[in-house]
PDB file of N, CA and C in Angstrom:
ATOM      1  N   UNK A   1       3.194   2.533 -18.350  1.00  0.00           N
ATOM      2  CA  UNK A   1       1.750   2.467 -18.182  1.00  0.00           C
ATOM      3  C   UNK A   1       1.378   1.153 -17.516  1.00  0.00           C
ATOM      4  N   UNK A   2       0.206   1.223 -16.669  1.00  0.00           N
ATOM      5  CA  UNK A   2       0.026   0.085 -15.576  1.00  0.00           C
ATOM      6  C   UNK A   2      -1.044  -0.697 -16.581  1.00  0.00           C
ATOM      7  N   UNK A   3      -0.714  -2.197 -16.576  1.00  0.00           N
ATOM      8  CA  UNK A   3      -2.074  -2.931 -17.394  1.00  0.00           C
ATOM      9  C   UNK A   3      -3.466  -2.422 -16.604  1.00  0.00           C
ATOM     10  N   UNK A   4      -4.427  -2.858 -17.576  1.00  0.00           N
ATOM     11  CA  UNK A   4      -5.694  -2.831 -16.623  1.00  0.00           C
ATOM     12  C   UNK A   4      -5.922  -3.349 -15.616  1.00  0.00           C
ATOM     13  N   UNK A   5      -5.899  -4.125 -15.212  1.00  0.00           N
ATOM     14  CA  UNK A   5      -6.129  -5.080 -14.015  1.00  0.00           C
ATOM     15  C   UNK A   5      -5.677  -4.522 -12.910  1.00  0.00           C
ATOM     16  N   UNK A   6      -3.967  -3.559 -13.070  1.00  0.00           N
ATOM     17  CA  UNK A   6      -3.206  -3.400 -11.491  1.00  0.00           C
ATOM     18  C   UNK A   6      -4.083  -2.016 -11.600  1.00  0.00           C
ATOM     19  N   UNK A   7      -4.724  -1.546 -12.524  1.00  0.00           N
ATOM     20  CA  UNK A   7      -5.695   0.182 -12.305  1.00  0.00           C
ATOM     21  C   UNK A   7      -6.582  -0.254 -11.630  1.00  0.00           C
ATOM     22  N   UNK A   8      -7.274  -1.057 -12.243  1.00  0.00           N
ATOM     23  CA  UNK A   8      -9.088  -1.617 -11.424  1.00  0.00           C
ATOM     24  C   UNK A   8      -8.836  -1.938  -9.960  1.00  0.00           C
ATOM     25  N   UNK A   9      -7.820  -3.102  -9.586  1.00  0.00           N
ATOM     26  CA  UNK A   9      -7.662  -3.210  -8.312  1.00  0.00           C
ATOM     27  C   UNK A   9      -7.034  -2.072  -7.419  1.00  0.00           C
ATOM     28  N   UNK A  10      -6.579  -1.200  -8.246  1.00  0.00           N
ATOM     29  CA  UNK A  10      -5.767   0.258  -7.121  1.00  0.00           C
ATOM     30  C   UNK A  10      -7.630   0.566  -6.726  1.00  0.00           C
ATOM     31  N   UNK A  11      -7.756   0.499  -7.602  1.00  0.00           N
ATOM     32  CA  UNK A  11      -9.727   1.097  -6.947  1.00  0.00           C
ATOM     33  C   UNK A  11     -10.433   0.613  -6.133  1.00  0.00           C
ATOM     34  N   UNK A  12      -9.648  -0.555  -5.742  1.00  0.00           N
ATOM     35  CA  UNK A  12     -10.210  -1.497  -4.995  1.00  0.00           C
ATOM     36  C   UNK A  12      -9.809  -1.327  -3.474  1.00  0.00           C
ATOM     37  N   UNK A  13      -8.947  -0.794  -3.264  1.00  0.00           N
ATOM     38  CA  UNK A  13      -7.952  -0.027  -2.031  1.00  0.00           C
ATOM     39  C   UNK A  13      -9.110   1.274  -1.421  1.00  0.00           C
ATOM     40  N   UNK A  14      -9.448   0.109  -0.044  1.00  0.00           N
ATOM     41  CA  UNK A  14      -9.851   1.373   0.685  1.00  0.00           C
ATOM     42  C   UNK A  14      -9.251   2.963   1.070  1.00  0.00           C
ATOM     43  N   UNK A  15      -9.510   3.765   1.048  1.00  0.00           N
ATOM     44  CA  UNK A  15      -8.476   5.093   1.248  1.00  0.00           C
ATOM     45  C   UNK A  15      -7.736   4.845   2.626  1.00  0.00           C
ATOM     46  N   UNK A  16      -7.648   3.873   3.430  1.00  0.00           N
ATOM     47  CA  UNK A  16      -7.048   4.077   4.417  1.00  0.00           C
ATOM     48  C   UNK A  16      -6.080   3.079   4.159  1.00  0.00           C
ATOM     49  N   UNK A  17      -6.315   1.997   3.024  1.00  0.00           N
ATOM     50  CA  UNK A  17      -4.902   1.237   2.196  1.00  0.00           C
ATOM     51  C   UNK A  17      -4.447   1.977   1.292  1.00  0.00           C
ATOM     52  N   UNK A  18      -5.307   2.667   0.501  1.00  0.00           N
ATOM     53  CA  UNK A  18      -3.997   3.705  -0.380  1.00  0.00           C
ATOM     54  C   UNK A  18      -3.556   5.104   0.911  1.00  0.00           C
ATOM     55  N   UNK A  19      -3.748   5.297   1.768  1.00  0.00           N
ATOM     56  CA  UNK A  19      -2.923   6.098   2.740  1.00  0.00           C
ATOM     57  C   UNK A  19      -1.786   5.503   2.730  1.00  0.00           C
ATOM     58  N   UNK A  20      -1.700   4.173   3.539  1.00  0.00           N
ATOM     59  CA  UNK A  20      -0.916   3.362   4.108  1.00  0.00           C
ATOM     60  C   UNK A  20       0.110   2.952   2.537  1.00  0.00           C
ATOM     61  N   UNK A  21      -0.372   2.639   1.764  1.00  0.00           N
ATOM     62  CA  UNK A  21       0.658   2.562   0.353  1.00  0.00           C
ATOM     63  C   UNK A  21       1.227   3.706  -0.097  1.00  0.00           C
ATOM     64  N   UNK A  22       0.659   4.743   0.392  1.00  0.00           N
ATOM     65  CA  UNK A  22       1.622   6.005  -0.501  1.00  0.00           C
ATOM     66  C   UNK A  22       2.890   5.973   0.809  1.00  0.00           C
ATOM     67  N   UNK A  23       2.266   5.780   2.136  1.00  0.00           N
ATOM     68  CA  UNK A  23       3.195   6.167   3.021  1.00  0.00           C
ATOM     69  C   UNK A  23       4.555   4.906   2.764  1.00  0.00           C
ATOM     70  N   UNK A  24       3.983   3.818   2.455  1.00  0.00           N
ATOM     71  CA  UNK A  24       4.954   2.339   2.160  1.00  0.00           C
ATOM     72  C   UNK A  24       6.297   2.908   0.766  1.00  0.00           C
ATOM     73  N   UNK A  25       5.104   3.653  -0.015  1.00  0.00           N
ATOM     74  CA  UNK A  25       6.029   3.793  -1.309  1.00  0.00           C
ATOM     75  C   UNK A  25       6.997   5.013  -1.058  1.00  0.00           C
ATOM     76  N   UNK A  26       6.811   6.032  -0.186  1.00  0.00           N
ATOM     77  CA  UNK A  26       8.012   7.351   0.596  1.00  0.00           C
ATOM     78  C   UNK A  26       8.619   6.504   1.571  1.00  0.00           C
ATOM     79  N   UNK A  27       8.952   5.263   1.307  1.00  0.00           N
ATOM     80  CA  UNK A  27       9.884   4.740   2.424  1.00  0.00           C
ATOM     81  C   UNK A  27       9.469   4.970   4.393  1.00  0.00           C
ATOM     82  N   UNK A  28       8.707   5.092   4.136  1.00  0.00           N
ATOM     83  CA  UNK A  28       7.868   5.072   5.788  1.00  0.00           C
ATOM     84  C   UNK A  28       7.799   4.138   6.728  1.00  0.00           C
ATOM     85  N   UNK A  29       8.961   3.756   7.574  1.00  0.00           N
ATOM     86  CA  UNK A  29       8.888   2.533   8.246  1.00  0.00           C
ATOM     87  C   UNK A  29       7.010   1.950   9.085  1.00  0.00           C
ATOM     88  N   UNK A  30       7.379   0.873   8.992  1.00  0.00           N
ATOM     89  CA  UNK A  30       5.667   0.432   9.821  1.00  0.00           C
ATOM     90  C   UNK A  30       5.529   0.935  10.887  1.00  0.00           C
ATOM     91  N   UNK A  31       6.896   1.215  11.509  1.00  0.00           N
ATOM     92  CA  UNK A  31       6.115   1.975  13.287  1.00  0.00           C
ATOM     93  C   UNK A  31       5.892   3.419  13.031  1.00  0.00           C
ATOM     94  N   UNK A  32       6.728   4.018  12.067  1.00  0.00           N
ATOM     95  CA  UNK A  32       6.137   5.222  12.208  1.00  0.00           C
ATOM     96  C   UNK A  32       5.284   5.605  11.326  1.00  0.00           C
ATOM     97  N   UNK A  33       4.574   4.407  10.124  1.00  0.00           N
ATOM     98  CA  UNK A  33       3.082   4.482   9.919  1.00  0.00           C
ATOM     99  C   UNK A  33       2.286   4.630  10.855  1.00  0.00           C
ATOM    100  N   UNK A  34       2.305   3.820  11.492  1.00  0.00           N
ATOM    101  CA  UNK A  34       1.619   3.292  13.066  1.00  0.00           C
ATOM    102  C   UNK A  34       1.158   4.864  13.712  1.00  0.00           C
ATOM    103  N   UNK A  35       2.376   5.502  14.002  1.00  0.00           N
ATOM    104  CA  UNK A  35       2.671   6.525  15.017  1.00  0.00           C
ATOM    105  C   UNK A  35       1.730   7.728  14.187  1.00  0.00           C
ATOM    106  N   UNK A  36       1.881   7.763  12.861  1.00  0.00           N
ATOM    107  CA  UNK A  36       1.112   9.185  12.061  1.00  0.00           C
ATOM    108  C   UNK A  36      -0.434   8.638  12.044  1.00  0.00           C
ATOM    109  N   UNK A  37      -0.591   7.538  11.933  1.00  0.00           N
ATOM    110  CA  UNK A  37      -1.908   7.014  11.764  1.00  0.00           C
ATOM    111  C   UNK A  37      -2.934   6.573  13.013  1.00  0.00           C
ATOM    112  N   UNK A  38      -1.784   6.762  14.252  1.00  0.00           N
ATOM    113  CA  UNK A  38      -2.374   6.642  15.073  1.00  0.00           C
ATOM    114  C   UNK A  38      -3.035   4.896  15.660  1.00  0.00           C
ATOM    115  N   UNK A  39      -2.498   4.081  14.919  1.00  0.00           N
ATOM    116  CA  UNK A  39      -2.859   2.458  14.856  1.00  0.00           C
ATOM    117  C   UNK A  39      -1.814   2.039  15.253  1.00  0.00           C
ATOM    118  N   UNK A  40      -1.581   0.231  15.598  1.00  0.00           N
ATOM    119  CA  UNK A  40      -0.872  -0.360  16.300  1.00  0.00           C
ATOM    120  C   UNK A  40       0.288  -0.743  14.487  1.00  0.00           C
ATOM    121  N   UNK A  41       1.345  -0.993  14.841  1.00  0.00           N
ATOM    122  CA  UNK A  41       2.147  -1.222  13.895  1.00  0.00           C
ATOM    123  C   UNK A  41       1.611  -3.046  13.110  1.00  0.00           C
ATOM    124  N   UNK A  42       0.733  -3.487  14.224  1.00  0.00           N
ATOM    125  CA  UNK A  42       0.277  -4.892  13.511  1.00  0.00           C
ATOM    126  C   UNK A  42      -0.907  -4.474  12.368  1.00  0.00           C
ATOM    127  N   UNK A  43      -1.404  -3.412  12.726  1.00  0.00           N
ATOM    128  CA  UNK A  43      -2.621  -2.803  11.892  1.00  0.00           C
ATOM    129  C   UNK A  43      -1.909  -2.601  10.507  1.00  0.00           C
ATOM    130  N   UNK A  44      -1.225  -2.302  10.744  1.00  0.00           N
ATOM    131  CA  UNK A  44      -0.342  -1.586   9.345  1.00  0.00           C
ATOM    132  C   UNK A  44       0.199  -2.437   8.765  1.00  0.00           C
ATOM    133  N   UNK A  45       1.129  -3.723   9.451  1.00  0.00           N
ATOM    134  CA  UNK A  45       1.309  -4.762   8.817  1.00  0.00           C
ATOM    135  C   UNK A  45      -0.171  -5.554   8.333  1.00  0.00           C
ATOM    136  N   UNK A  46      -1.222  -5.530   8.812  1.00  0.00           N
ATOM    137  CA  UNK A  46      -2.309  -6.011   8.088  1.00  0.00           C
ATOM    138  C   UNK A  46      -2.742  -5.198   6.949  1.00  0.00           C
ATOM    139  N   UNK A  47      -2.613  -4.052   7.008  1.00  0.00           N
ATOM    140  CA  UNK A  47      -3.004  -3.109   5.813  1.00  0.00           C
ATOM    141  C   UNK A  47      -1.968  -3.662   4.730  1.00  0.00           C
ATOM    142  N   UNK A  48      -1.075  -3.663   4.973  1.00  0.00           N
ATOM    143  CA  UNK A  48       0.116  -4.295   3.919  1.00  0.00           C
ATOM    144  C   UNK A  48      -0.008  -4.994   3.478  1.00  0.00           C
ATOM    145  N   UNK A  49      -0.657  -6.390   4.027  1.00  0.00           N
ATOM    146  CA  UNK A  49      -0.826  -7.955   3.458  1.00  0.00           C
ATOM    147  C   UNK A  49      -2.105  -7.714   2.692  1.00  0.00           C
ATOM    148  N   UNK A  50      -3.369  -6.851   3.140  1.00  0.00           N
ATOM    149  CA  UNK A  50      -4.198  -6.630   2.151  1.00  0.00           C
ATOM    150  C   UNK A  50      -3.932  -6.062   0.847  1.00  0.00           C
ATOM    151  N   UNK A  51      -3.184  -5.007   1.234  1.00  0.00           N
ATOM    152  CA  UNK A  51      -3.094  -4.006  -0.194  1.00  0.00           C
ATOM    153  C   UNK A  51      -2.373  -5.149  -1.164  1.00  0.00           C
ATOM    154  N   UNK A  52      -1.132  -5.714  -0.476  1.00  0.00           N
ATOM    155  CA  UNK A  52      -0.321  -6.849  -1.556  1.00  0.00           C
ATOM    156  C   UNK A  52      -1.600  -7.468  -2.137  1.00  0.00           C
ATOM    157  N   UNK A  53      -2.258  -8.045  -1.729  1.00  0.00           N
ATOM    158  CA  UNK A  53      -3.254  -9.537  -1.694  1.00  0.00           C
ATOM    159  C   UNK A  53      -4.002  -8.614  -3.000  1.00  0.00           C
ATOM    160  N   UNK A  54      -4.696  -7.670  -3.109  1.00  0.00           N
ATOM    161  CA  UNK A  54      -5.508  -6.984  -3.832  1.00  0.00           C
ATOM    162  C   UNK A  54      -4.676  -6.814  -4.714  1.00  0.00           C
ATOM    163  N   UNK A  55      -4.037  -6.063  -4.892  1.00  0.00           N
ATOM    164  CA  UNK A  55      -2.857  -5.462  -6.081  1.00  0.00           C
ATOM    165  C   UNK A  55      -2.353  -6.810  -6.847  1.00  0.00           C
ATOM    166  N   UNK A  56      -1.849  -8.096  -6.186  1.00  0.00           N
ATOM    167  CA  UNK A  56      -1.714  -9.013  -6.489  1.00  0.00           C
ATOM    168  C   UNK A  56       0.064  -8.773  -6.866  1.00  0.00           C
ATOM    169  N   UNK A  57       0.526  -8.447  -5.897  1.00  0.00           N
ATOM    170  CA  UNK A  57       1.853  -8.128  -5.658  1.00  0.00           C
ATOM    171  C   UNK A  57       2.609  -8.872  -4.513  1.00  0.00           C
ATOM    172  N   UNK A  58       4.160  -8.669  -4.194  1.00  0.00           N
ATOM    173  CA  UNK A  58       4.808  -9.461  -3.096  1.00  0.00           C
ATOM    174  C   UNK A  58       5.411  -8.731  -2.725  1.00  0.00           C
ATOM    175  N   UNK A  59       5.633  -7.567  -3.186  1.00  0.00           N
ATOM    176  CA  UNK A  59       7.209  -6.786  -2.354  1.00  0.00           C
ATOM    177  C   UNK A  59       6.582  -5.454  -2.666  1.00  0.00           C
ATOM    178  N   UNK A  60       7.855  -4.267  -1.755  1.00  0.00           N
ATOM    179  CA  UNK A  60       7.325  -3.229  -1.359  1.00  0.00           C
ATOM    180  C   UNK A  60       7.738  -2.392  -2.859  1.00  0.00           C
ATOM    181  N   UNK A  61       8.320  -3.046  -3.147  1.00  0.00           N
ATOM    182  CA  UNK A  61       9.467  -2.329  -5.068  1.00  0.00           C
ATOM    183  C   UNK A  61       8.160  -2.819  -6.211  1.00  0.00           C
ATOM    184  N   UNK A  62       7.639  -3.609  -6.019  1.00  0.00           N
ATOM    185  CA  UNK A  62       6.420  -3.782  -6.824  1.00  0.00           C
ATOM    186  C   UNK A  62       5.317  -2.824  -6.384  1.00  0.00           C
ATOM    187  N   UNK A  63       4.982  -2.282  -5.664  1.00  0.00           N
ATOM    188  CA  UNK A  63       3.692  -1.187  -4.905  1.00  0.00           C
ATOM    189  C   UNK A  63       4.787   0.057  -5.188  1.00  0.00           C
ATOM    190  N   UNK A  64       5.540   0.498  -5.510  1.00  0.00           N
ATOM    191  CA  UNK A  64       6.418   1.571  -5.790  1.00  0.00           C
ATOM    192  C   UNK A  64       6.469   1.829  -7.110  1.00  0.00           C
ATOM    193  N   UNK A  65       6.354   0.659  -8.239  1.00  0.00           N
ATOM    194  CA  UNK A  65       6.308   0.996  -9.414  1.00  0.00           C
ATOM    195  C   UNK A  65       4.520   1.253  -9.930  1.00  0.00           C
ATOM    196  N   UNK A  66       3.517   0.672  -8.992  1.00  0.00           N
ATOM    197  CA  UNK A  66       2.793   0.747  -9.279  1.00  0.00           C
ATOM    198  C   UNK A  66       2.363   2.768  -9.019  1.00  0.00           C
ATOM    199  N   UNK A  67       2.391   2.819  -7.872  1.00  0.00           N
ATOM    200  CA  UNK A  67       2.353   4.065  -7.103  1.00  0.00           C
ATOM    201  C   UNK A  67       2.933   5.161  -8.429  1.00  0.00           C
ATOM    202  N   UNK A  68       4.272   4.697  -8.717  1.00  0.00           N
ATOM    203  CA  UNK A  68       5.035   6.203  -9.024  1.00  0.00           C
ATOM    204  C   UNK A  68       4.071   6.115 -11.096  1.00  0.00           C
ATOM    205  N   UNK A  69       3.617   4.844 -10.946  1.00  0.00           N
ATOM    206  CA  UNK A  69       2.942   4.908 -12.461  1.00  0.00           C
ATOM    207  C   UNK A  69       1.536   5.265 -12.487  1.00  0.00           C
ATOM    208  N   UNK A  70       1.219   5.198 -11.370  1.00  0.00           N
ATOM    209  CA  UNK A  70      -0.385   5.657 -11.458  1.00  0.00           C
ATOM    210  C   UNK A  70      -0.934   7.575 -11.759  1.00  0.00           C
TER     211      UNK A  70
END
């Protein structure tokens, strides 16, 4: 079970950062985020540094436990 805090901030994830995190947590490389989403692969690396920054996370194995617990 996820504390409160990592729930409230998943809410905090625009739907086009929880897109981009479900696609991060199925192992989805950044270019071919890029390529399904139709955005530049720097877009996606910015979506990444936000979602971390919000979630209050560092790695992609931390957004994976959050993901597969939500």
């Amino acid at each position: 079970m996820q504390a409160p805090d990592t729930l409230n901030n998943m809410n905090k994830l625009s739907p086009r950062e929880k897109e981009v995190a479900f696609y991060i947590t199925n192992g989805v490389s950044t270019n071919d985020i890029a390529k399904k989403l139709g955005i530049k692969s720097n877009t996606v690396s910015t979506f990444k540094k936000n979602i971390f920054i919000k979630l209050g996370i560092a790695s992609n194995v931390e957004l994976y436990k959050i993901f597969q617990n939500s």
